[in-house]
Protein backbone atom coordinates (compact mmCIF):
# COMPACT_ATOMS: atom_id res chain seq x y z
CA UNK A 1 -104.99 128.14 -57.97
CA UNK A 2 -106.43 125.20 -56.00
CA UNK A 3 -107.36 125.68 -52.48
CA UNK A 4 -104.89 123.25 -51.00
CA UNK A 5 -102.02 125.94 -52.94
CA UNK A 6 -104.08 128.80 -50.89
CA UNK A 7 -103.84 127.60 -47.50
CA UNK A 8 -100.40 126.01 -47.78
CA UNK A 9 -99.69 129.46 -48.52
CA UNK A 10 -101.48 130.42 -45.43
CA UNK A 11 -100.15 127.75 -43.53
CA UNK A 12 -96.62 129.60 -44.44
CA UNK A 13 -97.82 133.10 -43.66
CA UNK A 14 -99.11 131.91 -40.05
CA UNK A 15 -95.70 130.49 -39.49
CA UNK A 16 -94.11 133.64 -40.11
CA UNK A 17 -96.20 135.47 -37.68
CA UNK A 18 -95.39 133.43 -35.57
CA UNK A 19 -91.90 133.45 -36.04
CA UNK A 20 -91.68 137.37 -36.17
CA UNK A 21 -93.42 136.85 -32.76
CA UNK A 22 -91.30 134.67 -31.06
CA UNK A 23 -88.43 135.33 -28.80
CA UNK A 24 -86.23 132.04 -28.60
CA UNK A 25 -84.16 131.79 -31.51
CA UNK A 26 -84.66 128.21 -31.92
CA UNK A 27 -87.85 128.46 -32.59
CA UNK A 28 -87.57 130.96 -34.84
CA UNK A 29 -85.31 129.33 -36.85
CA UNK A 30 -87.74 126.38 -36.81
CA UNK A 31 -90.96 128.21 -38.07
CA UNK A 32 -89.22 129.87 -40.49
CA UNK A 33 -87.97 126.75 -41.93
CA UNK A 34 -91.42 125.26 -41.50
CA UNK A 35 -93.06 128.49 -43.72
CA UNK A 36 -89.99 127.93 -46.13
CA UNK A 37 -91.46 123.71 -46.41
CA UNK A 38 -94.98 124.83 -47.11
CA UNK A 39 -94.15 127.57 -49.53
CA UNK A 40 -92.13 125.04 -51.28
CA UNK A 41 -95.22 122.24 -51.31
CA UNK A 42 -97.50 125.33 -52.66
CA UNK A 43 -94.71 125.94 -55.69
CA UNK A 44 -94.75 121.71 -56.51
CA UNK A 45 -98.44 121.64 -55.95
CA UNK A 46 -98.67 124.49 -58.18
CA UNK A 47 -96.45 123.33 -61.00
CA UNK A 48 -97.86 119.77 -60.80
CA UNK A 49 -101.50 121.20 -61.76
CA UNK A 50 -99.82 123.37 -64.33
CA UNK A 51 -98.15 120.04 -66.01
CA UNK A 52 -101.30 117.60 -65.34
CA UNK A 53 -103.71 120.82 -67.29
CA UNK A 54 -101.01 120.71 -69.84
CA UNK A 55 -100.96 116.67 -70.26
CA UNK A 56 -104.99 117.14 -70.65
CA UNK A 57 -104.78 119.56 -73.24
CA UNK A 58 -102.39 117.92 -75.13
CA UNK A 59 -104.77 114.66 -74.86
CA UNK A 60 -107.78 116.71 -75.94
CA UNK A 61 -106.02 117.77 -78.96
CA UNK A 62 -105.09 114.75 -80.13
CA UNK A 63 -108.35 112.98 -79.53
CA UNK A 64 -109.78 115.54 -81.97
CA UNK A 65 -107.05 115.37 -84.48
């Protein structure tokens, strides 16, 4: 995993501490959805380095065939 996946993953995990901290509801509600947001740019960062190692591979393979 790249490091930008990593610490949008942490950038998550310090949202929900800090929304397991927090008292106002609102706020809550907002951190959580902002953890939600960067766990879901980790999972499309993630998949787009999956399908742009795949694309290579594929073009590696043919440039030997």
């Amino acid at each position: 995993m790249t490091a930008r996946v990593e610490q949008y993953r942490l950038n998550a995990a310090k949202c929900l501490d800090l929304a397991d901290r927090s008292s106002d509801p609102e706020s809550k509600r907002s951190l959580l959805a902002m953890a939600n947001a960067w766990l879901m740019l980790a999972a499309q960062r993630a998949k787009n380095i999956e399908i742009i190692s795949e694309s290579q591979d594929a073009q590696s393979k043919r440039k030997r065939a």
